[in-house]
C-alpha atoms as a PDB file:
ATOM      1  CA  UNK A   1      47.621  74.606-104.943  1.00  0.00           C
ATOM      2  CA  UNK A   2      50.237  74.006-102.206  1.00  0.00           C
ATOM      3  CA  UNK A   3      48.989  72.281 -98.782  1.00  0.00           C
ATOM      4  CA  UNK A   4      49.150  75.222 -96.087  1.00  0.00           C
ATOM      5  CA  UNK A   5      52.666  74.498 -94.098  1.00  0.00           C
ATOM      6  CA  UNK A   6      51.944  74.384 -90.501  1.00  0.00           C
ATOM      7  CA  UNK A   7      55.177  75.816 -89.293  1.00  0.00           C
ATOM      8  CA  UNK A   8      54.251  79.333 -90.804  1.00  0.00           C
ATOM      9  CA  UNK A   9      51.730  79.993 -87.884  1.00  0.00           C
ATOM     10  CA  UNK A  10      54.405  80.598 -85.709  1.00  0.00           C
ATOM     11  CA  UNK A  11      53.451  84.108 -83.084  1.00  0.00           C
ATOM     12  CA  UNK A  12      55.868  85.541 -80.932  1.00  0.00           C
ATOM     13  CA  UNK A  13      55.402  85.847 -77.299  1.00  0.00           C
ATOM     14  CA  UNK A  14      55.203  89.551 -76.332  1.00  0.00           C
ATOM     15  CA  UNK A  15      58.089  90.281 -73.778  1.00  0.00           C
ATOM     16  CA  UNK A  16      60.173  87.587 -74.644  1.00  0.00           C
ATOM     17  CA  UNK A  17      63.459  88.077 -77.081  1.00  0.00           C
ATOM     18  CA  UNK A  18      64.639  84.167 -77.462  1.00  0.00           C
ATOM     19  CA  UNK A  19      63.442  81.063 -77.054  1.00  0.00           C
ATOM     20  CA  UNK A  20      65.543  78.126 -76.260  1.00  0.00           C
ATOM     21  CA  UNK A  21      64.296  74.590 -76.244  1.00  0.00           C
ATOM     22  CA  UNK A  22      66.443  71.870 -74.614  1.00  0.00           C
ATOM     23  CA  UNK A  23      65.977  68.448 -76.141  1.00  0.00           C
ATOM     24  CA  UNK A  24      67.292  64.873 -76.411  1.00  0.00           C
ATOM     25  CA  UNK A  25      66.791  61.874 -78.094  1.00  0.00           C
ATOM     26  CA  UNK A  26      65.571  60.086 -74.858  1.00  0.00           C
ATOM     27  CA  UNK A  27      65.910  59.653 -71.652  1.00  0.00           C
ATOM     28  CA  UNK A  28      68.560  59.563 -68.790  1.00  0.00           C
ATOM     29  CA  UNK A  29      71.233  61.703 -69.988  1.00  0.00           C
ATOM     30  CA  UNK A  30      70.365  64.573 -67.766  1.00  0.00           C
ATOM     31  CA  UNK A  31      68.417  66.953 -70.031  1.00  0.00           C
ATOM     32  CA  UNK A  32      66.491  68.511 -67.237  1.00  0.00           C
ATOM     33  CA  UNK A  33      70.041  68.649 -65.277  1.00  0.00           C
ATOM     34  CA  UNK A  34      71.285  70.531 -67.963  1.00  0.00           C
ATOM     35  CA  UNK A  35      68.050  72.771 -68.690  1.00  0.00           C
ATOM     36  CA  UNK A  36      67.667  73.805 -65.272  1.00  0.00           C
ATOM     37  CA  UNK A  37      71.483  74.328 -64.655  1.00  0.00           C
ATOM     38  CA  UNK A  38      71.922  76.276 -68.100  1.00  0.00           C
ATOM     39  CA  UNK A  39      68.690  78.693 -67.351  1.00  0.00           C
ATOM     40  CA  UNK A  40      70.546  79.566 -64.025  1.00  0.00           C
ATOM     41  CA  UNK A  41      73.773  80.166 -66.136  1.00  0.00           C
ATOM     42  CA  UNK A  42      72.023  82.320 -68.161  1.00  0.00           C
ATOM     43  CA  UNK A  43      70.087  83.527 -65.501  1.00  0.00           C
ATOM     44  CA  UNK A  44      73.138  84.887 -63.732  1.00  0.00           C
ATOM     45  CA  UNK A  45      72.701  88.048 -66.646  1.00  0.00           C
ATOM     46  CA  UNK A  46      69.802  88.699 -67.601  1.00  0.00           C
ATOM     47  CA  UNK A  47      66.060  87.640 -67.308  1.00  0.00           C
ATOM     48  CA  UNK A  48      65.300  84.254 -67.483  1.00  0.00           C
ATOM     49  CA  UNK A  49      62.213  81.701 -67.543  1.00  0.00           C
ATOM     50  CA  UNK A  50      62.341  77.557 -66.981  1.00  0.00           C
ATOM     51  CA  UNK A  51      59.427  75.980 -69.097  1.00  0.00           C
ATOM     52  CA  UNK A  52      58.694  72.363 -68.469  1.00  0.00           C
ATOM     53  CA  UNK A  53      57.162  70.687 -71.145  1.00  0.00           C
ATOM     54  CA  UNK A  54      57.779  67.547 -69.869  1.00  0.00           C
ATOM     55  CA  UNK A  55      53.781  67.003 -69.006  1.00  0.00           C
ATOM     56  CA  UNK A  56      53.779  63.227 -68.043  1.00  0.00           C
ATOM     57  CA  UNK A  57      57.057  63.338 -66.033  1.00  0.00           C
ATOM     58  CA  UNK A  58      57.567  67.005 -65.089  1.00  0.00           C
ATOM     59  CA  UNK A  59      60.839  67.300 -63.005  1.00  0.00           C
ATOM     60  CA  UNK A  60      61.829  70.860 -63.093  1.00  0.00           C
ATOM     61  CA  UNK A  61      59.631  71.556 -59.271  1.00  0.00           C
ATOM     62  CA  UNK A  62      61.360  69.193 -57.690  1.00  0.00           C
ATOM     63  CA  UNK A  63      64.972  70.208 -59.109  1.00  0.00           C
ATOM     64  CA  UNK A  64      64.262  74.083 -57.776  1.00  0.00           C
ATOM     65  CA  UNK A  65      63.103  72.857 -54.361  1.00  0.00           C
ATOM     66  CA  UNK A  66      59.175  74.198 -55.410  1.00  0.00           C
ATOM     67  CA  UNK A  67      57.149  71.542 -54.948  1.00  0.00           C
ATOM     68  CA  UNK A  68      55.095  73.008 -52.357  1.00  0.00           C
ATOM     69  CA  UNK A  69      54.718  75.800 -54.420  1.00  0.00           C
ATOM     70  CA  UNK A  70      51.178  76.574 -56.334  1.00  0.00           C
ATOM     71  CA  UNK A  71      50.594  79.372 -58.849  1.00  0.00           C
ATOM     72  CA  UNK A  72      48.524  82.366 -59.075  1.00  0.00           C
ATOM     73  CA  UNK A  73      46.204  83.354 -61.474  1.00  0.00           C
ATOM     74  CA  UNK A  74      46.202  87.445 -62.174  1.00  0.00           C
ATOM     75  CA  UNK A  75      42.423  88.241 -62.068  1.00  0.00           C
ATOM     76  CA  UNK A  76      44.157  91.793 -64.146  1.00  0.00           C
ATOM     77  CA  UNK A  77      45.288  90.187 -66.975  1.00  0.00           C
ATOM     78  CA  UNK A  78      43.644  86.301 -66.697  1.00  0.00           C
ATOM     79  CA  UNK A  79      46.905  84.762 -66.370  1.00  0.00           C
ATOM     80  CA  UNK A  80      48.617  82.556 -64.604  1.00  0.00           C
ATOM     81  CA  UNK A  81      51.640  84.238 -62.380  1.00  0.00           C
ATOM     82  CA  UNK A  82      54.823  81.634 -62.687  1.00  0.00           C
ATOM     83  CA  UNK A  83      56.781  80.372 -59.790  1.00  0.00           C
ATOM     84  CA  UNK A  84      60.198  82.419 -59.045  1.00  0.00           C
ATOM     85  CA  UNK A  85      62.911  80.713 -57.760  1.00  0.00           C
ATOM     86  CA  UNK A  86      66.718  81.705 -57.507  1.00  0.00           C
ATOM     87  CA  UNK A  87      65.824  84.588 -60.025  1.00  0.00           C
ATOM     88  CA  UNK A  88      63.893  82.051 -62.852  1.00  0.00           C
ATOM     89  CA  UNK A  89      60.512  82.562 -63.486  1.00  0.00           C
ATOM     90  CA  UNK A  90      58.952  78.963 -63.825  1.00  0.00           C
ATOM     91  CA  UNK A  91      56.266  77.009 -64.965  1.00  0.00           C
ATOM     92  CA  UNK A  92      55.430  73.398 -65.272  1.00  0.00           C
ATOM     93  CA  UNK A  93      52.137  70.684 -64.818  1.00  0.00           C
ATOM     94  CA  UNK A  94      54.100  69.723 -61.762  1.00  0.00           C
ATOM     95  CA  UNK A  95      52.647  72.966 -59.975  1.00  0.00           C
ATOM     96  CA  UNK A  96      49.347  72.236 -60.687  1.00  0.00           C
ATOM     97  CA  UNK A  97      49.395  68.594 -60.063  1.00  0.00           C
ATOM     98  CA  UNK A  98      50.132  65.996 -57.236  1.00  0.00           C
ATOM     99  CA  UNK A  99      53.356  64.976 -57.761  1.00  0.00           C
ATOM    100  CA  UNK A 100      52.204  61.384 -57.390  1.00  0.00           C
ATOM    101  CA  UNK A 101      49.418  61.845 -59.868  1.00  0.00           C
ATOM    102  CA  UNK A 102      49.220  60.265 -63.728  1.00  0.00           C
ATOM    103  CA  UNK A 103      48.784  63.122 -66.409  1.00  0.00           C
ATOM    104  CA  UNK A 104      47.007  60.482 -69.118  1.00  0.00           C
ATOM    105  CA  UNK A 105      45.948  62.700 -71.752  1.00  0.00           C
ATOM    106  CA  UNK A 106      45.721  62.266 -75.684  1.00  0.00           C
ATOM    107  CA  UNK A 107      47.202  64.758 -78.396  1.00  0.00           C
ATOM    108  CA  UNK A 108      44.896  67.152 -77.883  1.00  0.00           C
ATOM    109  CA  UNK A 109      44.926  68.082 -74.902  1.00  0.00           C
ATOM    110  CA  UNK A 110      48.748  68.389 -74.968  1.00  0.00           C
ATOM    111  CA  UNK A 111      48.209  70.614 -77.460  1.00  0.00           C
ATOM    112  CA  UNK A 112      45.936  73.010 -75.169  1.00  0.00           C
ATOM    113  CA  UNK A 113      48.453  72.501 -72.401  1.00  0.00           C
ATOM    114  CA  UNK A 114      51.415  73.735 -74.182  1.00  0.00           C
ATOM    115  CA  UNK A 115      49.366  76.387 -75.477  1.00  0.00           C
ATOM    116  CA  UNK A 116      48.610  77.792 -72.423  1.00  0.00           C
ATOM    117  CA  UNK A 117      51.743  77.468 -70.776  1.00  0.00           C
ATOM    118  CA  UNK A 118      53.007  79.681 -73.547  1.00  0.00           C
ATOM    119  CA  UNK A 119      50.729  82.152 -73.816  1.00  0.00           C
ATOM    120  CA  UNK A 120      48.526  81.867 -70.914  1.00  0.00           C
ATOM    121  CA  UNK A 121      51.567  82.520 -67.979  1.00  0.00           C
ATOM    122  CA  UNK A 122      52.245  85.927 -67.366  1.00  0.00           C
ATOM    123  CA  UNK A 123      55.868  85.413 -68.023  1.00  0.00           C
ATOM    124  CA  UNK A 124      56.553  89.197 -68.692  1.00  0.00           C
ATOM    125  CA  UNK A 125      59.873  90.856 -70.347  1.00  0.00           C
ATOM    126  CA  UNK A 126      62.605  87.834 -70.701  1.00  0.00           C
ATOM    127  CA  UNK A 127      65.921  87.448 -72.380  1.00  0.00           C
ATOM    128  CA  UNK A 128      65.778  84.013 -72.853  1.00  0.00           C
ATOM    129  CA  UNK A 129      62.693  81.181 -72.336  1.00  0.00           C
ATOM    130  CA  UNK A 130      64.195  77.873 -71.807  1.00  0.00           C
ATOM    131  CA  UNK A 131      62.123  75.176 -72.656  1.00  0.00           C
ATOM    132  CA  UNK A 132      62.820  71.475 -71.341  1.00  0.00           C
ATOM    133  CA  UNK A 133      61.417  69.297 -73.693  1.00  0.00           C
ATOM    134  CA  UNK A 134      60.232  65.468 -72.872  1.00  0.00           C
ATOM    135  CA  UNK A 135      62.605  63.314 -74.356  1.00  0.00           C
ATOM    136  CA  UNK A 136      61.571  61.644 -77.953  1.00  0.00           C
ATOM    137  CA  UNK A 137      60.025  63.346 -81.281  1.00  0.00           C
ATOM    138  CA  UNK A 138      56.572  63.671 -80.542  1.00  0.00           C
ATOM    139  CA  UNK A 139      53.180  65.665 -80.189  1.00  0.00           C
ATOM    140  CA  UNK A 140      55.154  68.302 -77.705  1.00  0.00           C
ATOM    141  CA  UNK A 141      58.256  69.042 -79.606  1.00  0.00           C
ATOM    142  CA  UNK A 142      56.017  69.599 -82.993  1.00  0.00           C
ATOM    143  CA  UNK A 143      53.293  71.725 -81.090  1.00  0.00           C
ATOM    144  CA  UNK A 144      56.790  74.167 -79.961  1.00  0.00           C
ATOM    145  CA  UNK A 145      57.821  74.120 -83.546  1.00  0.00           C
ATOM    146  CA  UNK A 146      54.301  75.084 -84.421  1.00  0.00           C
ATOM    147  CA  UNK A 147      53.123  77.567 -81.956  1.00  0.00           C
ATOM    148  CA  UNK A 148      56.516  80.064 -81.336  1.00  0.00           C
ATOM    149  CA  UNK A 149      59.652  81.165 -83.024  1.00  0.00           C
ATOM    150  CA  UNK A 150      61.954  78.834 -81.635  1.00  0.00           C
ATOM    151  CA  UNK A 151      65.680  80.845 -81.870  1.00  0.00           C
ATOM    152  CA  UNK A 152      67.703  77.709 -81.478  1.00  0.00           C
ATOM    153  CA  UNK A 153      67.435  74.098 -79.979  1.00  0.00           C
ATOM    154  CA  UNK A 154      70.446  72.581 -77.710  1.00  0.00           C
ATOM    155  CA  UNK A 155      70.578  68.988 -77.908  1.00  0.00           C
ATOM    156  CA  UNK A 156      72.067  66.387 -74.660  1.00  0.00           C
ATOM    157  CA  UNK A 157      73.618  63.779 -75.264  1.00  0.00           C
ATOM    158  CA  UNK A 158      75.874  61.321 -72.945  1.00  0.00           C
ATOM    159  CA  UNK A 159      78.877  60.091 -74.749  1.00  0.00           C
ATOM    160  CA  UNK A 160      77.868  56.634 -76.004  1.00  0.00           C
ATOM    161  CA  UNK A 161      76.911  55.171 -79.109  1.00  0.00           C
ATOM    162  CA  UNK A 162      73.591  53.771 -77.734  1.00  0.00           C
ATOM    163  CA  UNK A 163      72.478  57.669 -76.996  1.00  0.00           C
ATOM    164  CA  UNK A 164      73.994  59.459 -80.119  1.00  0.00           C
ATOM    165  CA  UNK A 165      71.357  57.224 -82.344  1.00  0.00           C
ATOM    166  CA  UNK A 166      68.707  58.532 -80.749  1.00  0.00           C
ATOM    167  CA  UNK A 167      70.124  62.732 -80.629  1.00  0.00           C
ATOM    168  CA  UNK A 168      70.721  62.196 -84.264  1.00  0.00           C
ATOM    169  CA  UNK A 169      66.784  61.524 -84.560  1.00  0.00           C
ATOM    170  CA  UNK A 170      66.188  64.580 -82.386  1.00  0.00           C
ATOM    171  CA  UNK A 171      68.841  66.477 -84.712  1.00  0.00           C
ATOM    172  CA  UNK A 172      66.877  65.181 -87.845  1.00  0.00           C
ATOM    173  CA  UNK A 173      63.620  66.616 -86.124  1.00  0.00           C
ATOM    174  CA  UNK A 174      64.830  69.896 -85.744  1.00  0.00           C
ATOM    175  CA  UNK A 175      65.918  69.842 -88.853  1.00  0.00           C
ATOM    176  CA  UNK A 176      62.683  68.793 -90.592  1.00  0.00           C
ATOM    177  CA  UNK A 177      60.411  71.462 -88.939  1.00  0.00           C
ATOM    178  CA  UNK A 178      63.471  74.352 -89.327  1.00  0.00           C
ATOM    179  CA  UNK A 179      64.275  75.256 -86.373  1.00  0.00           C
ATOM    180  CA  UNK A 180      68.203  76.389 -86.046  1.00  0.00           C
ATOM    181  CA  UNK A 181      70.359  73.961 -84.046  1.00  0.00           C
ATOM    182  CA  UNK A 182      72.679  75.846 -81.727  1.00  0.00           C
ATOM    183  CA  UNK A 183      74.628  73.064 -80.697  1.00  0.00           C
ATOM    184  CA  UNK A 184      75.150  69.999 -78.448  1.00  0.00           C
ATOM    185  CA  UNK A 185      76.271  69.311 -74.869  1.00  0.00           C
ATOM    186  CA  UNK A 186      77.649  66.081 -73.991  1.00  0.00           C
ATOM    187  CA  UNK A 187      76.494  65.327 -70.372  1.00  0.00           C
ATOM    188  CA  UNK A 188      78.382  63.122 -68.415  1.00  0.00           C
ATOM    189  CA  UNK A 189      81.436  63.258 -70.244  1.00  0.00           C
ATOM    190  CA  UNK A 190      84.007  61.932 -68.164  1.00  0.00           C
ATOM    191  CA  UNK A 191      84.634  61.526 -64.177  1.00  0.00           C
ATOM    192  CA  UNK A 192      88.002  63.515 -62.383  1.00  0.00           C
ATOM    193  CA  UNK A 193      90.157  60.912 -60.889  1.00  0.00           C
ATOM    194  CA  UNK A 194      89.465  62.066 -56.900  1.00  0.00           C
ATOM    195  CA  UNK A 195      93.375  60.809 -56.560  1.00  0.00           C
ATOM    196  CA  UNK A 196      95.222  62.141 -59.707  1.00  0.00           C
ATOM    197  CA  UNK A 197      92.972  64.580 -61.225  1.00  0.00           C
ATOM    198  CA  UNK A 198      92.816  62.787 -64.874  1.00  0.00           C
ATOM    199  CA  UNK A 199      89.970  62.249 -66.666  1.00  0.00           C
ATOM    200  CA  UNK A 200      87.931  58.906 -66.877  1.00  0.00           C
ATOM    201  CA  UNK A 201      85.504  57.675 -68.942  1.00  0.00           C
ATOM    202  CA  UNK A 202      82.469  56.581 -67.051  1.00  0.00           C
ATOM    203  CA  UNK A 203      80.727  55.443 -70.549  1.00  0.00           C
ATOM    204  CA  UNK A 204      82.606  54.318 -73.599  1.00  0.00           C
ATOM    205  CA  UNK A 205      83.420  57.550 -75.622  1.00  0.00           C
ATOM    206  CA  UNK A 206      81.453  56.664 -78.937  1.00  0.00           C
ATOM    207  CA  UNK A 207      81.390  58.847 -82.131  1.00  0.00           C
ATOM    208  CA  UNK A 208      79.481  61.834 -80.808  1.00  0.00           C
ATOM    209  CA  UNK A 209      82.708  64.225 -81.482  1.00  0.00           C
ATOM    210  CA  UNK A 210      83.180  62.251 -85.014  1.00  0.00           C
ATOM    211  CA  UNK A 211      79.697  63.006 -85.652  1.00  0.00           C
ATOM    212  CA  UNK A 212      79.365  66.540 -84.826  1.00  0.00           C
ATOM    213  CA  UNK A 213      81.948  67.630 -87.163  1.00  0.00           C
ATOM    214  CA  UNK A 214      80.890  65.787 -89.951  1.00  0.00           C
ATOM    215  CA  UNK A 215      77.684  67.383 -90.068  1.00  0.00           C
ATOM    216  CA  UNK A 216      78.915  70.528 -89.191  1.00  0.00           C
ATOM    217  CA  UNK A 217      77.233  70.838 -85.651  1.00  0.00           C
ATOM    218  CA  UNK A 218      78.948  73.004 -82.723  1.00  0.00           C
ATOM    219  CA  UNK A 219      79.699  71.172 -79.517  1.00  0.00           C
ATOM    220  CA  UNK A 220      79.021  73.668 -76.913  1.00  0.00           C
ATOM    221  CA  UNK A 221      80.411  72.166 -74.126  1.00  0.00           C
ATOM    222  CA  UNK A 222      81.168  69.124 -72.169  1.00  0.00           C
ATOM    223  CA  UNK A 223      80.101  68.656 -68.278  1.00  0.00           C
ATOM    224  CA  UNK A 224      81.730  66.102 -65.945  1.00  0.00           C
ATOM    225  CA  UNK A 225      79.955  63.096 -64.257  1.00  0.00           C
ATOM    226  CA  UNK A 226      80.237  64.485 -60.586  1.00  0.00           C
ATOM    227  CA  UNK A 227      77.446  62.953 -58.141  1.00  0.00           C
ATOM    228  CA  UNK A 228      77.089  66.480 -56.329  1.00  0.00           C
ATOM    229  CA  UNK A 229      75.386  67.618 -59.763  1.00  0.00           C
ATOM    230  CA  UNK A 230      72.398  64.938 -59.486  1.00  0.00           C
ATOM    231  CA  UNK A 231      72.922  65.473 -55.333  1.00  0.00           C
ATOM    232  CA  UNK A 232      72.056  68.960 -55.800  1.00  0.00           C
ATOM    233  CA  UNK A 233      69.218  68.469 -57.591  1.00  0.00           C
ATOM    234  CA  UNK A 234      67.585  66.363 -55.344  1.00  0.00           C
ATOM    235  CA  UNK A 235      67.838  68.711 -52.358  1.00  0.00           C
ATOM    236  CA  UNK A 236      66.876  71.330 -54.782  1.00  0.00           C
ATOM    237  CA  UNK A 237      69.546  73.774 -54.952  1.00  0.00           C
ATOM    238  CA  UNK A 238      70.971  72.356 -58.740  1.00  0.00           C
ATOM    239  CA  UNK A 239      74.645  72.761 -58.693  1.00  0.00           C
ATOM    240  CA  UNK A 240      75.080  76.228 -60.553  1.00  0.00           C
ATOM    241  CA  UNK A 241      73.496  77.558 -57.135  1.00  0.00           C
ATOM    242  CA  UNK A 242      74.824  75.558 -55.012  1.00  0.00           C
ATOM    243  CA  UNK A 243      78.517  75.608 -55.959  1.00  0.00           C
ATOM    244  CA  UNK A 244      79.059  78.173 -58.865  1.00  0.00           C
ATOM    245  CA  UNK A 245      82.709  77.906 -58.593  1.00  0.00           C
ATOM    246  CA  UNK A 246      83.031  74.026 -59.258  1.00  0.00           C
ATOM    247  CA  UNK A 247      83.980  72.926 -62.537  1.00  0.00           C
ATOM    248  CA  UNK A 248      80.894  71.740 -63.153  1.00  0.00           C
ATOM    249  CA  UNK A 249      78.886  75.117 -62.761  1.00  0.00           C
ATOM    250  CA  UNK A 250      81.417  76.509 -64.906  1.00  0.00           C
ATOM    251  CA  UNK A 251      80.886  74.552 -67.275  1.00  0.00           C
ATOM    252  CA  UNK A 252      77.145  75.738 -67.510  1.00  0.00           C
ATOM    253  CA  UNK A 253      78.459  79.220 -67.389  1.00  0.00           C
ATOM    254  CA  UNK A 254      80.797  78.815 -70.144  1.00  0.00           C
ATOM    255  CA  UNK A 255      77.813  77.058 -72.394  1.00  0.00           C
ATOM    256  CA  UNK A 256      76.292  80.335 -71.127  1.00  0.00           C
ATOM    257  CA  UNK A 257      78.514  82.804 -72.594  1.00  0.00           C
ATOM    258  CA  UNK A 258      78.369  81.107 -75.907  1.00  0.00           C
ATOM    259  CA  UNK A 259      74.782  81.697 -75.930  1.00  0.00           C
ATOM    260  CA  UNK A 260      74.612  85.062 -75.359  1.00  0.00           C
ATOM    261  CA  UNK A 261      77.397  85.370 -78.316  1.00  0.00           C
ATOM    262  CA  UNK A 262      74.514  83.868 -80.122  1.00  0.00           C
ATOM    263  CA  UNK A 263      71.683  86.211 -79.025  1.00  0.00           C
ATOM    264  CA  UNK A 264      73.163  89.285 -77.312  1.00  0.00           C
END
């Protein structure tokens, strides 16, 4: 008799039409940049929510200027009510926690945490759920693939060889417990020349674009290293706020749109 497969537990949240989960191999290439930017992109039409799954080094209160902010729990319906901020609903251990606080928990009780933040938040009718995933392979990114439908992961990558070995383990993850890829963004791509306008490579352009096509994944955009993207995210106001003209917002709008071609 077959072994039970783990991945065919997988209940829908009521209210919510696609899930999203932003990952990457590890960290410092700006996947919480990107997640936060990208929910706001997609935020601009429809109904969005910001997950952050990042438990031991939550950064999505501090990118939307919430840190002050605590949630409610609905005495109606026993859940918790999530922050709203620039038209996201969000949710993250950061709210619940002192930002200066350790979150040193086991397997377990990562498990319960996820679990609650998916089912226990009043999150309500939403387009699209954007999940920002810690960085790595681990207990949190199998828990996702175990608990919900995931529609499609987005993977971040910066363009060197030294951070496409570990996106192609995060590809090969996805992969393993079937969940679609939609596609990868290559953060920090290159710098505009302030003088001439041409493009420069702050990293040395590895084989990300070489690899992508060989295994048949779609690059869904590229976004330029500008220092008013992390700026912006420091004071709180990420950059698809702040400036939605700039190229760099655009570029997050444009991801965006091929998105919703995905999942109208």
């Amino acid at each position: 008799m077959a072994s039970p497969n783990p991945f065919d537990k997988q209940t829908p949240i009521q209210g919510i039409k696609h899930i999203l989960a932003v990952s990457s191999g590890k960290g410092g290439v700006g996947k919480s940049t990107v997640a936060t930017n990208l929910a706001l992109a997609l935020g601009r039409k429809g109904k969005v929510g910001l997950l952050d799954a990042d438990i031991y080094g939550p950064s999505i209160p501090r990118m939307l200027g919430a840190l002050s902010q605590k949630p409610n729990m609905n005495p109606d319906t026993n859940q918790l009510e999530p922050i709203e901020r620039y038209g996201l609903k969000l949710m993250s251990i950061g709210f619940l926690i002192d930002e200066s606080s350790a979150v040193v928990w086991r397997g377990p009780m990562l498990f319960k945490a996820m679990d609650q933040f998916l089912r226990d938040v009043n999150w309500g009718e939403l387009d699209y759920l954007v999940i920002d995933l810690p960085p790595g392979t681990g207990d949190i990114q199998l828990t996702l693939a175990q608990k919900v439908p995931v529609a499609g992961a987005i993977v971040v990558s910066t363009p060197q060889n030294v951070a496409l070995v570990d996106v192609k383990k995060a590809i090969d993850m996805f992969q393993r417990v079937s969940v679609p890829l939609l596609g990868l963004i290559e953060n920090m791509a290159y710098m505009i020349n302030p003088v001439n306008g041409e493009k420069m490579q702050l990293f040395p352009k590895g084989e990300i674009d070489s690899y992508a096509q060989k295994m048949g994944i779609p690059k869904l955009g590229e976004v330029a290293f500008n220092p008013s993207v992390g700026l912006s995210c420091e004071a709180g106001i990420p950059i698809v706020e702040a400036n939605p003209n700039g190229a760099e917002a655009q570029a997050f709008m444009k991801i965006a749109d091929k998105i919703r071609e995905l999942f109208p």
